[in-house]
N, C-alpha and C. Protein backbone atom coordinates (compact mmCIF):
# COMPACT_ATOMS: atom_id res chain seq x y z
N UNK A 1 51.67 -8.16 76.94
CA UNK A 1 51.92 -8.35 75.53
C UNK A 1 50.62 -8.36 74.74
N UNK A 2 49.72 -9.06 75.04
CA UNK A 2 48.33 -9.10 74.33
C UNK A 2 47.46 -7.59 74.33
N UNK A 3 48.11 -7.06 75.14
CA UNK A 3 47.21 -5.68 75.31
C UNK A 3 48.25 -4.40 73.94
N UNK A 4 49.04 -4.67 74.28
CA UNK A 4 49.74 -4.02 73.24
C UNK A 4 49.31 -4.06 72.16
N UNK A 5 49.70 -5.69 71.87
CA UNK A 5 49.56 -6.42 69.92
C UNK A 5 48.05 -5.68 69.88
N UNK A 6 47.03 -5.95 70.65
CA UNK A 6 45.17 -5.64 70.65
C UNK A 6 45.60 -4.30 70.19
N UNK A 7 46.19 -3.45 70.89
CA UNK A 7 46.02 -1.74 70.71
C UNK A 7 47.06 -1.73 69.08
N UNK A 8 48.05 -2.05 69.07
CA UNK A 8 48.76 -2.21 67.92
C UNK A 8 47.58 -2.31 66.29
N UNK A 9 47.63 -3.42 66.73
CA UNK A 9 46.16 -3.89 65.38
C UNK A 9 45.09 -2.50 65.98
N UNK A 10 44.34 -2.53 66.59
CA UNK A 10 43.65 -1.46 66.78
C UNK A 10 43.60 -0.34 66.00
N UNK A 11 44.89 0.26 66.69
CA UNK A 11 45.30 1.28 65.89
C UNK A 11 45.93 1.65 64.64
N UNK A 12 46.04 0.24 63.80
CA UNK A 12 46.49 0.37 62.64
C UNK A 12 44.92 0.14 61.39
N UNK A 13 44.22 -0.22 62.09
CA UNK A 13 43.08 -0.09 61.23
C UNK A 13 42.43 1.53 60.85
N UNK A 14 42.28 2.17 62.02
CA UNK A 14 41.70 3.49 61.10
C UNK A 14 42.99 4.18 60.29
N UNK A 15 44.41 3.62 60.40
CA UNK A 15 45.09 4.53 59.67
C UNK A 15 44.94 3.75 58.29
N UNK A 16 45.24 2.82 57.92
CA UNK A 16 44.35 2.69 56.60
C UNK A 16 43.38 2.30 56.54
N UNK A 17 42.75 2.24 56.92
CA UNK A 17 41.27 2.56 56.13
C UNK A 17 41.32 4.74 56.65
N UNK A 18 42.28 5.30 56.71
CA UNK A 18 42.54 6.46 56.66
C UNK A 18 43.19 6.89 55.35
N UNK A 19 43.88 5.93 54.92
CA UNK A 19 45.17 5.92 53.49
C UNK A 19 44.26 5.64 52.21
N UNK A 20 43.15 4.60 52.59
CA UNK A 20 42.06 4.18 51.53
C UNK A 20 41.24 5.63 51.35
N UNK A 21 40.90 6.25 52.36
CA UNK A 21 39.72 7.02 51.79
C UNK A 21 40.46 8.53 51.43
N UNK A 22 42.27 8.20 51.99
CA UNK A 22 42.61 9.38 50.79
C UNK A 22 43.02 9.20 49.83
N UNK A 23 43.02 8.29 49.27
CA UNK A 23 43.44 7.38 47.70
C UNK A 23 42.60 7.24 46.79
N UNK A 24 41.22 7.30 47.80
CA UNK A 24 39.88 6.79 46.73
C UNK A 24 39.00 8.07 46.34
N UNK A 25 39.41 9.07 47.55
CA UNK A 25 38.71 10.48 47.62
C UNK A 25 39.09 10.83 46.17
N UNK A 26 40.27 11.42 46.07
CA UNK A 26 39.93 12.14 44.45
C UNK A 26 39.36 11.35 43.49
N UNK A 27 39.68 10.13 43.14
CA UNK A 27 38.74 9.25 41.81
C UNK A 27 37.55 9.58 42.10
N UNK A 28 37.24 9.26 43.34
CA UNK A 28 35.26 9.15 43.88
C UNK A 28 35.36 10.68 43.19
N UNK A 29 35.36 11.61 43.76
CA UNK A 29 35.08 13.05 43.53
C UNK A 29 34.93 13.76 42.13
N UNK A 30 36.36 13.29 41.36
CA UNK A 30 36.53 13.05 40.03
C UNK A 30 35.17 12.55 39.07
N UNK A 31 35.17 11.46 39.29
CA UNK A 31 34.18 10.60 39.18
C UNK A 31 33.41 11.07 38.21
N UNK A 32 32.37 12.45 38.78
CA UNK A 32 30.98 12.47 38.46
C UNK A 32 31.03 13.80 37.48
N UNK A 33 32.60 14.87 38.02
CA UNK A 33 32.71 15.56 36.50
C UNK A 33 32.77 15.04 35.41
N UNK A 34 33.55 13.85 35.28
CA UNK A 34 33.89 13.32 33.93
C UNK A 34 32.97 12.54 33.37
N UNK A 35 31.83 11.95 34.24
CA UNK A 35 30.59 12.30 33.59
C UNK A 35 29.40 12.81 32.80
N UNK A 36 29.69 13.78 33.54
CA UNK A 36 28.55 15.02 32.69
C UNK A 36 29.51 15.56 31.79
N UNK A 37 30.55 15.24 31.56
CA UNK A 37 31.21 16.04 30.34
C UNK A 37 31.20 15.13 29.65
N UNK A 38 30.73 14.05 29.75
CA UNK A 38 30.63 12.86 28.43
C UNK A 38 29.53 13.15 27.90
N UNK A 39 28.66 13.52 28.92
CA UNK A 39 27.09 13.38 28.65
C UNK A 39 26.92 14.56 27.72
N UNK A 40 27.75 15.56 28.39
CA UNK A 40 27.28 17.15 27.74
C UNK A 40 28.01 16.74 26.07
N UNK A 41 29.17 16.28 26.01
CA UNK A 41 29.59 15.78 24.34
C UNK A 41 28.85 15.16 23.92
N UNK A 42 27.92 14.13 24.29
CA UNK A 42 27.17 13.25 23.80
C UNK A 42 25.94 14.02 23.35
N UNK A 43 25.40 14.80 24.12
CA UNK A 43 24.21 15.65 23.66
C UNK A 43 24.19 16.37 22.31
N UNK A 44 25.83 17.22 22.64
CA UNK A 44 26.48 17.74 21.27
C UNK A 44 25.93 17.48 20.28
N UNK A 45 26.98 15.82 20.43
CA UNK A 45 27.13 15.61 19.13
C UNK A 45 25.49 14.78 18.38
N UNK A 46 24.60 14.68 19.58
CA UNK A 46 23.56 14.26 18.84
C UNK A 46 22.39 15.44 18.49
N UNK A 47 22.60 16.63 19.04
CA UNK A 47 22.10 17.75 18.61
C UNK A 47 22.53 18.40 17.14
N UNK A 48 24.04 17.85 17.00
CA UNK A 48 24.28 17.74 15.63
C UNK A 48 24.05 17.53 14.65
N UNK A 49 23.48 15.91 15.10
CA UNK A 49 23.41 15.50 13.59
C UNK A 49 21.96 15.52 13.75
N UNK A 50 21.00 16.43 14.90
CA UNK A 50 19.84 15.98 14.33
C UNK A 50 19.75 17.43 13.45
N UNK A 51 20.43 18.43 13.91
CA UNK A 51 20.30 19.96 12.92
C UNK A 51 20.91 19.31 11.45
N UNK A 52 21.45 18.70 11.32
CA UNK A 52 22.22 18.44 10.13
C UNK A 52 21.10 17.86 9.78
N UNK A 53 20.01 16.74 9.85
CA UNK A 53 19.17 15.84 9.49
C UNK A 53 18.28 16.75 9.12
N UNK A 54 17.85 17.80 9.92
CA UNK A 54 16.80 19.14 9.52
C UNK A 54 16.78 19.93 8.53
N UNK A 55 18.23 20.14 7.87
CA UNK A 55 18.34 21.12 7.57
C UNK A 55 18.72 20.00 5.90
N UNK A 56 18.94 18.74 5.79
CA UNK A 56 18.97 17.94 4.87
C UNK A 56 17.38 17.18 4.61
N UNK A 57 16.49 17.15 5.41
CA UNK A 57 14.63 16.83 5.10
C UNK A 57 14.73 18.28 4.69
N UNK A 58 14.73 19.89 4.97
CA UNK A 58 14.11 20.79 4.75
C UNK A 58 14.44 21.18 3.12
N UNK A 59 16.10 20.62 2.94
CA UNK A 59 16.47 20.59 1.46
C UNK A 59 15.85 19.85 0.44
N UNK A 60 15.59 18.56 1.14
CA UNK A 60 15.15 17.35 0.26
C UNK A 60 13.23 17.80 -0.27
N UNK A 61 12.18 18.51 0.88
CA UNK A 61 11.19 19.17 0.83
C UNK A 61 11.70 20.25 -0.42
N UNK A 62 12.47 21.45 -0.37
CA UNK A 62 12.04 22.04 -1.38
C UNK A 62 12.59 21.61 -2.72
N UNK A 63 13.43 20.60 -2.84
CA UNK A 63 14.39 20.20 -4.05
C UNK A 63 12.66 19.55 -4.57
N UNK A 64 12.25 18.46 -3.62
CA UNK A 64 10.51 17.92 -4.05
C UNK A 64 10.01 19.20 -4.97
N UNK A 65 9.59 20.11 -4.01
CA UNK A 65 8.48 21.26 -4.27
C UNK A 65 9.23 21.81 -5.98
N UNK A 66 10.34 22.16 -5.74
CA UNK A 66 11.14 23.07 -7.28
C UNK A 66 10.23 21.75 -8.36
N UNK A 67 10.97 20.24 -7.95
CA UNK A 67 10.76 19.43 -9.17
C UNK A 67 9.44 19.09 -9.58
N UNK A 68 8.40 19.47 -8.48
CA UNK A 68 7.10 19.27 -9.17
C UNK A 68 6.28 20.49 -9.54
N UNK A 69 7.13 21.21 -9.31
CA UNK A 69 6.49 22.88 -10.62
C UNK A 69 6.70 22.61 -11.19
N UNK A 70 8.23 22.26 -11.71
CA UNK A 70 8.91 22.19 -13.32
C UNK A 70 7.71 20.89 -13.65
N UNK A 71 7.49 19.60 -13.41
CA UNK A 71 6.99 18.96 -14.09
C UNK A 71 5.71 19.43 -14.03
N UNK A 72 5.13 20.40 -12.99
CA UNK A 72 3.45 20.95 -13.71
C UNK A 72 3.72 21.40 -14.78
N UNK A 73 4.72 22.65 -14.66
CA UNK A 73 4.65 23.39 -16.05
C UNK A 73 5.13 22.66 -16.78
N UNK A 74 6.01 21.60 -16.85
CA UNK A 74 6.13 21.09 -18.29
C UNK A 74 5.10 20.22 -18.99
N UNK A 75 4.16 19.78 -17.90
CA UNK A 75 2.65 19.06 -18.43
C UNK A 75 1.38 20.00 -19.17
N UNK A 76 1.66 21.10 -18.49
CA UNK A 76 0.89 22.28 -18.69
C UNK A 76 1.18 23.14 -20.26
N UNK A 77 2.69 23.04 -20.69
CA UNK A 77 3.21 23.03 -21.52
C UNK A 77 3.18 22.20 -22.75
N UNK A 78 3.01 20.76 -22.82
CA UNK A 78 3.17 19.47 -23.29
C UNK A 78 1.37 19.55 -23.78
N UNK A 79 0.24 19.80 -22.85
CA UNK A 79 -0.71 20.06 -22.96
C UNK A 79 -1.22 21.15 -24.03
N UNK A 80 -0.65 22.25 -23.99
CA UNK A 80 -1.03 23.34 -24.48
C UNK A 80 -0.26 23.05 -26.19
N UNK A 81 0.67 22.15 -26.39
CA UNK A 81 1.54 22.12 -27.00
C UNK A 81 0.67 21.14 -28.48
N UNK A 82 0.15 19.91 -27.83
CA UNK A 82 -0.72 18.89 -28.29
C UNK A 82 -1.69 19.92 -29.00
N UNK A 83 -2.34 20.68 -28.06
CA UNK A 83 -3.43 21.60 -28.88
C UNK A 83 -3.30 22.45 -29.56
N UNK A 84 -2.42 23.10 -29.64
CA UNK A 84 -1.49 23.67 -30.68
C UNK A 84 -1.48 22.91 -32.23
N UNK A 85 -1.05 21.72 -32.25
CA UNK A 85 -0.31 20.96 -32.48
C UNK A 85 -1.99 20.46 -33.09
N UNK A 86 -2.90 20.44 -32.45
CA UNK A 86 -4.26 19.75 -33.23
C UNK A 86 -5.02 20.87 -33.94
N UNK A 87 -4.80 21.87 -33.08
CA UNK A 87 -5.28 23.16 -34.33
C UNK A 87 -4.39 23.30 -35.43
N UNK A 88 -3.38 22.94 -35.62
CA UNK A 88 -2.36 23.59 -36.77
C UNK A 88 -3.08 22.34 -37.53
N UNK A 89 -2.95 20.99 -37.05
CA UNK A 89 -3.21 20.02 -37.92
C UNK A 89 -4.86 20.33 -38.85
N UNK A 90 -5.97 20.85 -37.98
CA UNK A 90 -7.43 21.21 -38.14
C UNK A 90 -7.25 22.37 -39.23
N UNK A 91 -6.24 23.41 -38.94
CA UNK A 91 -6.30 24.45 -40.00
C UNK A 91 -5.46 24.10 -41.12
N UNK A 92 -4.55 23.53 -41.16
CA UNK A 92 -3.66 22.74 -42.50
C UNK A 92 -4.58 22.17 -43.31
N UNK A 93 -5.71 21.18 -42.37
CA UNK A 93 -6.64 20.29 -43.07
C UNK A 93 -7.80 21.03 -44.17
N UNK A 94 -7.79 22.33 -43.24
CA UNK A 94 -9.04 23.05 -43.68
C UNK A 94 -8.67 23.66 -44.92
N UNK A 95 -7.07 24.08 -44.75
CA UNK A 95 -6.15 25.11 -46.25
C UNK A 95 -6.43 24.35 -47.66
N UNK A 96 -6.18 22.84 -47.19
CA UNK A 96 -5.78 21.88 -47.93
C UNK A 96 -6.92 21.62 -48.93
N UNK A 97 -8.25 21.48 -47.82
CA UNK A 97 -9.55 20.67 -48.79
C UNK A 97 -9.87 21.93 -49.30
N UNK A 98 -9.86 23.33 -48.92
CA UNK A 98 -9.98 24.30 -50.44
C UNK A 98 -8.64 24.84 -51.17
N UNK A 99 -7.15 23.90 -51.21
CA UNK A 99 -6.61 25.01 -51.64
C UNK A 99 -6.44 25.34 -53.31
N UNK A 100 -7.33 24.51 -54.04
CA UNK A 100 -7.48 24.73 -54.99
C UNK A 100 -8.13 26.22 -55.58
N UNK A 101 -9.13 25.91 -55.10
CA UNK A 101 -9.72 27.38 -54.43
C UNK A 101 -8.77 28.71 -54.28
N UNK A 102 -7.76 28.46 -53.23
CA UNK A 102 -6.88 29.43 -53.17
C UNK A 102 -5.92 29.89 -54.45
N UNK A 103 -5.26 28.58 -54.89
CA UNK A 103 -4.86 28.93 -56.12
C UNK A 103 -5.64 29.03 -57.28
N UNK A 104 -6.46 29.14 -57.39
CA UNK A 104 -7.13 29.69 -58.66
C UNK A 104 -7.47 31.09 -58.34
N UNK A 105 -7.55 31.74 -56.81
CA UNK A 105 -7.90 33.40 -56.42
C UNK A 105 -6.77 34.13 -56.46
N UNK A 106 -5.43 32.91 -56.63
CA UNK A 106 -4.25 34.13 -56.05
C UNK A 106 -3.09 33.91 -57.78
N UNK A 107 -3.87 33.02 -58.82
CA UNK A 107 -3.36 33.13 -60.04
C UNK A 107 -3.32 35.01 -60.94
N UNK A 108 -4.36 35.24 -60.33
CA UNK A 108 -4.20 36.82 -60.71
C UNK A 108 -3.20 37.24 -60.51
N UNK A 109 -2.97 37.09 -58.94
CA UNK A 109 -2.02 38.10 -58.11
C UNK A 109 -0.13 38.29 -59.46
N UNK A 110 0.12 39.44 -59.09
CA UNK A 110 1.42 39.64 -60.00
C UNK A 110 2.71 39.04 -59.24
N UNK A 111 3.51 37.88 -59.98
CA UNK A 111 4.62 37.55 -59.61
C UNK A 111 6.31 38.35 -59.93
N UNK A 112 6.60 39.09 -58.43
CA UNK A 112 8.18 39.26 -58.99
C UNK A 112 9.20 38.09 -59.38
N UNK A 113 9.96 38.85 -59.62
CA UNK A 113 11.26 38.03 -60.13
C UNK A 113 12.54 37.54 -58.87
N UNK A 114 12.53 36.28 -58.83
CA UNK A 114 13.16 36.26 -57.97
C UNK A 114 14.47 36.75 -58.05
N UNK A 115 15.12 37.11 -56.48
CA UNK A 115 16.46 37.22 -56.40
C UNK A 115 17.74 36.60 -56.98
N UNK A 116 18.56 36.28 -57.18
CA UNK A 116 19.80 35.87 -57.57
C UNK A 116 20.09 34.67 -56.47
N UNK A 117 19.82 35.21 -55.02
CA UNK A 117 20.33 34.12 -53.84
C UNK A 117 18.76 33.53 -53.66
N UNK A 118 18.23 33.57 -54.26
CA UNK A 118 16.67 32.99 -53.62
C UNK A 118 16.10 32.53 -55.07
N UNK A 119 17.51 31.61 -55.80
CA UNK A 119 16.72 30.72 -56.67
C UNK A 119 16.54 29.58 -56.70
N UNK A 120 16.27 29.12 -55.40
CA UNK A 120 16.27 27.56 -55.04
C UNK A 120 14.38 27.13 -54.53
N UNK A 121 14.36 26.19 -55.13
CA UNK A 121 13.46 25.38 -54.57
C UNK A 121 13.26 25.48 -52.87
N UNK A 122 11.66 25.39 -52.36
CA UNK A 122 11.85 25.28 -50.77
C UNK A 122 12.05 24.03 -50.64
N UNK A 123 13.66 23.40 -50.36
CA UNK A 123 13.68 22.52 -49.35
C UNK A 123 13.86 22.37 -48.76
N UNK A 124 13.97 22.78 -47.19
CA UNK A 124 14.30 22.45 -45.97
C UNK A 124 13.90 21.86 -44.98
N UNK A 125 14.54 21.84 -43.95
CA UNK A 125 13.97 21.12 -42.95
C UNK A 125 12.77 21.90 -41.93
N UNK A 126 11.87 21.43 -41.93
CA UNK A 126 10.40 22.54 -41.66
C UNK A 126 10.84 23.22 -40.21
N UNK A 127 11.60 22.61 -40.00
CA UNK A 127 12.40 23.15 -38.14
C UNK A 127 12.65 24.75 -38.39
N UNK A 128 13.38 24.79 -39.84
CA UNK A 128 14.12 26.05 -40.41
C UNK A 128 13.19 27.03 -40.49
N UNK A 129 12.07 26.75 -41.07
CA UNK A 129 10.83 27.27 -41.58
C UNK A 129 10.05 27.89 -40.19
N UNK A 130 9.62 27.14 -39.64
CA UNK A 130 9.01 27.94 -38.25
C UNK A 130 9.68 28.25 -37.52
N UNK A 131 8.48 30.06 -37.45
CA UNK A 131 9.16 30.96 -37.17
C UNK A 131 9.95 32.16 -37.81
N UNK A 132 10.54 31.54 -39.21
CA UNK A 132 11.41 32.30 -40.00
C UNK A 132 10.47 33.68 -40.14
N UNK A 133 11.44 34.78 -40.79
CA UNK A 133 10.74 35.98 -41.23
C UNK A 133 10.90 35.61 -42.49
N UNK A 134 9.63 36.73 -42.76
CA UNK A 134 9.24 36.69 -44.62
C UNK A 134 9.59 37.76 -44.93
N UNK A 135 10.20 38.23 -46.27
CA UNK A 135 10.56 39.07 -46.92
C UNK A 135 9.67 38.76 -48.26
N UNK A 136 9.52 40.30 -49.04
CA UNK A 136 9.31 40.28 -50.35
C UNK A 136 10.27 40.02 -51.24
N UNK A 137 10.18 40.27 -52.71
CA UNK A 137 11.61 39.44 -53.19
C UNK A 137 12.41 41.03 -53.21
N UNK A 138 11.65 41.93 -53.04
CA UNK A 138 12.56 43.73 -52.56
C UNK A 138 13.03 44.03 -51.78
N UNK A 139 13.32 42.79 -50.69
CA UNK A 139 13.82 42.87 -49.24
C UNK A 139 13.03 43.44 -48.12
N UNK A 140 11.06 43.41 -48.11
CA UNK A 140 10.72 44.47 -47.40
C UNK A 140 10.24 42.89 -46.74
N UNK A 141 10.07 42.84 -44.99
CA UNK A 141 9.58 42.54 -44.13
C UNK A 141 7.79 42.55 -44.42
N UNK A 142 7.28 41.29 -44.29
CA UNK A 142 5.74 41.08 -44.34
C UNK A 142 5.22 40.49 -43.20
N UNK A 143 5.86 39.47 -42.31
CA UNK A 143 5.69 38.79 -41.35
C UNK A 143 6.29 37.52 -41.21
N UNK A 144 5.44 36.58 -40.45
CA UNK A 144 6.95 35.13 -40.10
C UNK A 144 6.08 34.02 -40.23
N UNK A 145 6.37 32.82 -40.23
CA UNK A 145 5.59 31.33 -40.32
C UNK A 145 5.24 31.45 -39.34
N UNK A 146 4.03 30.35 -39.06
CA UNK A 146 3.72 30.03 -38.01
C UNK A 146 2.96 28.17 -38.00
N UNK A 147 2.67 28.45 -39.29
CA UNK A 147 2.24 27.03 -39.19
C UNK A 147 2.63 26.68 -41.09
N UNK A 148 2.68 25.21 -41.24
CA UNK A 148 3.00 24.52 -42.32
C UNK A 148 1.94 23.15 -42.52
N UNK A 149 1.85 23.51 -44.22
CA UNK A 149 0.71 22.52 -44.32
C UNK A 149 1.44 21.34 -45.18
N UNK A 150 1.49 19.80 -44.66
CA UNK A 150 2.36 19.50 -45.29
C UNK A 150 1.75 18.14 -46.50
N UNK A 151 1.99 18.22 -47.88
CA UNK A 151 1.18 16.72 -48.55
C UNK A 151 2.69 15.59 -48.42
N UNK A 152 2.63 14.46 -47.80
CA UNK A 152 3.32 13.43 -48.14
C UNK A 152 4.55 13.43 -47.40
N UNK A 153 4.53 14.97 -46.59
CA UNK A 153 5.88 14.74 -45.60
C UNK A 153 6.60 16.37 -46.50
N UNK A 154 6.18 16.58 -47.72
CA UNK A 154 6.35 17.95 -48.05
C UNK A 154 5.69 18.97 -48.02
N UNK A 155 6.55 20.36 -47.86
CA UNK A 155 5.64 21.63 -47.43
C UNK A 155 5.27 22.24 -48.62
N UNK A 156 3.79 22.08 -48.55
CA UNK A 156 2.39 22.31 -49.48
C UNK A 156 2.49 23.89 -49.83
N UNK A 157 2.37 24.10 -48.10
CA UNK A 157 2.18 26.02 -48.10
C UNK A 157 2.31 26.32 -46.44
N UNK A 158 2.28 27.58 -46.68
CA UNK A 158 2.82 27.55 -45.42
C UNK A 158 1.99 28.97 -45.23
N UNK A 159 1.27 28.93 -43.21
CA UNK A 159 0.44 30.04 -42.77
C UNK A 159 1.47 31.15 -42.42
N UNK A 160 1.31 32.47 -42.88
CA UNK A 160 2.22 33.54 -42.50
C UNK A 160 1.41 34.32 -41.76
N UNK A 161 1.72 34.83 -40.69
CA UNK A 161 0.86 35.98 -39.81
C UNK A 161 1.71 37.52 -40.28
N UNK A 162 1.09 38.53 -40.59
CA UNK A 162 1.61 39.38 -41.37
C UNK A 162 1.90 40.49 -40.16
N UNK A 163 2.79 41.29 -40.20
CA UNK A 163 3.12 42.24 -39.54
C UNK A 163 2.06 43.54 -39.37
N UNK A 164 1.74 43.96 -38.41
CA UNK A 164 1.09 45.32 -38.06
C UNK A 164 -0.43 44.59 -37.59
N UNK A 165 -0.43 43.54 -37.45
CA UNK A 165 -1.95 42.78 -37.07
C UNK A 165 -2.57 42.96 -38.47
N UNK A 166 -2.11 42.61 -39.40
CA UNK A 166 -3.10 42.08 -41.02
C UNK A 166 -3.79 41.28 -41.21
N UNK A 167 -3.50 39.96 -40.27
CA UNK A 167 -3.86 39.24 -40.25
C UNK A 167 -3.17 37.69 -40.94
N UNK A 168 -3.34 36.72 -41.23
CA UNK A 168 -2.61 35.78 -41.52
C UNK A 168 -3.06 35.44 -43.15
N UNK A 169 -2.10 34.74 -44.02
CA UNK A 169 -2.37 34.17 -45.47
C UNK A 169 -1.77 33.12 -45.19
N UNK A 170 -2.13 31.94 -46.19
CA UNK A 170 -1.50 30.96 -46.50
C UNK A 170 -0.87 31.18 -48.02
N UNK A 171 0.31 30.99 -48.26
CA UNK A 171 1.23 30.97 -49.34
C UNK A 171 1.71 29.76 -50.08
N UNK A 172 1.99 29.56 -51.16
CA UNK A 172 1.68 28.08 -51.81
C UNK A 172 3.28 27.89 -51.96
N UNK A 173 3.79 26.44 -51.41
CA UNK A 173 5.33 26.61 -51.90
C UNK A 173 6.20 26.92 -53.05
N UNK A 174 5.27 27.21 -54.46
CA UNK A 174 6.05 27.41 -55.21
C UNK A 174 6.02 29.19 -55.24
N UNK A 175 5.14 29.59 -54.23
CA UNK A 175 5.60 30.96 -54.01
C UNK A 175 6.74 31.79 -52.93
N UNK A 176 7.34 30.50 -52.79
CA UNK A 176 8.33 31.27 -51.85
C UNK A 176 9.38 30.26 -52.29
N UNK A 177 10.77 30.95 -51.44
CA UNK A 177 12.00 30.13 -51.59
C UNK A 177 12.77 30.83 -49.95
N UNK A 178 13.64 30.16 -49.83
CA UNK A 178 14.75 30.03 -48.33
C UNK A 178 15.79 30.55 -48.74
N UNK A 179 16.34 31.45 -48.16
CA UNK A 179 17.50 31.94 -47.99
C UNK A 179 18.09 31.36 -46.57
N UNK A 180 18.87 30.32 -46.99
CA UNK A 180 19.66 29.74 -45.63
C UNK A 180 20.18 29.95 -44.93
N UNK A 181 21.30 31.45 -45.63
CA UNK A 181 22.39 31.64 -45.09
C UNK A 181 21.49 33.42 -43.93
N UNK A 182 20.56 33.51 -44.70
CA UNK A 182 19.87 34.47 -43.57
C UNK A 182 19.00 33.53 -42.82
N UNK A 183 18.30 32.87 -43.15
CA UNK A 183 17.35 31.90 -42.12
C UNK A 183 15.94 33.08 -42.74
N UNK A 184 15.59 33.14 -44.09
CA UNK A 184 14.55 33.92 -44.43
C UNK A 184 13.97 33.52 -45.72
N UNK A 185 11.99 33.51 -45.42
CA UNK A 185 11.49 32.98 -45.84
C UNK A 185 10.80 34.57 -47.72
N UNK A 186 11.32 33.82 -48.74
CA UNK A 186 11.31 35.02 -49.31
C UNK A 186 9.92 34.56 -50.50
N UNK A 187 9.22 35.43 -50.88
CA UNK A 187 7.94 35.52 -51.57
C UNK A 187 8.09 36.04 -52.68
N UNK A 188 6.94 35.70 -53.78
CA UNK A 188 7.47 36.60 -54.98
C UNK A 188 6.25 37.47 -54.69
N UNK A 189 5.16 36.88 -54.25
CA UNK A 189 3.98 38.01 -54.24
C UNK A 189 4.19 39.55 -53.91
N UNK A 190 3.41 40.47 -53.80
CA UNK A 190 3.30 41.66 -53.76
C UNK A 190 2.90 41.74 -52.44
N UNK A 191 3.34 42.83 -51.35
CA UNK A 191 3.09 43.26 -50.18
C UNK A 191 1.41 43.62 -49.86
N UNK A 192 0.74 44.32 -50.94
CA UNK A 192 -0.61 45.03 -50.98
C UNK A 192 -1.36 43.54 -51.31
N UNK A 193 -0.68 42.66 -52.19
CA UNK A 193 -1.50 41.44 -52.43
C UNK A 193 -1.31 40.44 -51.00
N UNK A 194 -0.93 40.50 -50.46
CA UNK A 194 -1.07 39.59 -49.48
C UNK A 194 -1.57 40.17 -48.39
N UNK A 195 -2.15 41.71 -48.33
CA UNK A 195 -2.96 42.39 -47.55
C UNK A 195 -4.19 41.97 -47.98
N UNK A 196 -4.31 42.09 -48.96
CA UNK A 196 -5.28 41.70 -49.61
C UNK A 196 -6.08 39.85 -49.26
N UNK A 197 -5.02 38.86 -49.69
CA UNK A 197 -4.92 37.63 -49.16
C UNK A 197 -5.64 37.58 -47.67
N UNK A 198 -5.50 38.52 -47.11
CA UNK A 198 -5.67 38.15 -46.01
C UNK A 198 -7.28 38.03 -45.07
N UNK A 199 -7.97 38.68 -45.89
CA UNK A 199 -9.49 38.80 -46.18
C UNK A 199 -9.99 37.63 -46.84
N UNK A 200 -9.46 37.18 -47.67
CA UNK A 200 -10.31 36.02 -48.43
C UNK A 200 -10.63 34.87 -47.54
N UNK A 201 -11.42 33.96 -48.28
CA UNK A 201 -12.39 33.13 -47.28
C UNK A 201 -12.93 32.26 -48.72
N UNK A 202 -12.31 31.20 -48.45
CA UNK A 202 -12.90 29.95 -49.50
C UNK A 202 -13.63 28.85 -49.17
């Protein structure tokens, strides 16, 4: 009897631990694919977001680069603008302390008659004014503002640069008037007289 039960037990041990290692075989085996396929998703998805991170620094770099041209050129602009802006004031100043001078050289000159729509006083807003084109009071083209000389916050006279390279005059406000509804700056002077104007030196 003892030799039996011995072989009995005996022989029931390698059959399971025969049943164990075919139960455990596929998980074990399993195992180490489902591994590297975590790993390989995991790489993925962090290869992802680092291209996404690259490609959002490489945006954020040139969105930088665009916004600090625009603010060179708008300093560069703002700059050029001031000096502009101090010469007009330097040559207004200069019109001003002779323009007596001027009007006593350009009392000769012959005045037309104004238009019908161009019998108003210049008042506008000087915004209107620069830039505008000048007409004679015959409708002929002379040239456009460019600068305004102003006493007390009103326009004194105003610098015209004349068409064909003539060169520039200053014009006294009671020699011109606005046509609003054209956006045009109209003169009574004479075309040959403000060729003329344009030589003088006081």
């Amino acid at each position: 009897m003892m030799f039996i039960k011995t072989f009995a037990l005996s022989s029931a041990f390698p059959v399971s631990f025969a049943l164990f290692l075919l139960a455990a075989g596929p998980a074990a085996a399993s195992e180490p694919d489902s591994t590297l396929a975590e790993k390989a998703q995991t790489q993925q998805l962090n290869q992802t977001v680092t291209d996404v991170n690259a490609v959002a620094d490489a945006q954020s770099v040139e969105k930088n680069a665009v916004y600090k041209a625009q603010q060179d050129r708008y300093q560069e602009q703002l700059r050029l603008y001031r000096a502009g802006q101090q010469n007009y004031q330097e040559r207004a100043a200069t019109y001003l302390a002779a323009r007596e001078r001027y009007i006593t050289g350009h009392a000769a000159f012959h005045r037309a008659a104004w238009p019908v729509s161009s019998n108003q006083r210049l008042i506008v807003d000087t915004n209107d004014l620069l830039g505008a084109n000048v007409h004679t009071a015959d409708g002929r083209s002379v040239g456009h503002v460019v600068e305004l000389a102003l006493v007390s916050g009103q326009v004194s006279a105003m610098r015209v640069t004349l068409d064909y390279d003539r060169g520039d005059v200053w014009i006294e406000s009671h020699d011109v008037r606005f046509n609003a509804d054209k956006k045009v700056v109209i003169t009574d002077l004479e075309r040959r007289d403000l060729f003329v104007m344009a030589h003088e030196t006081f």
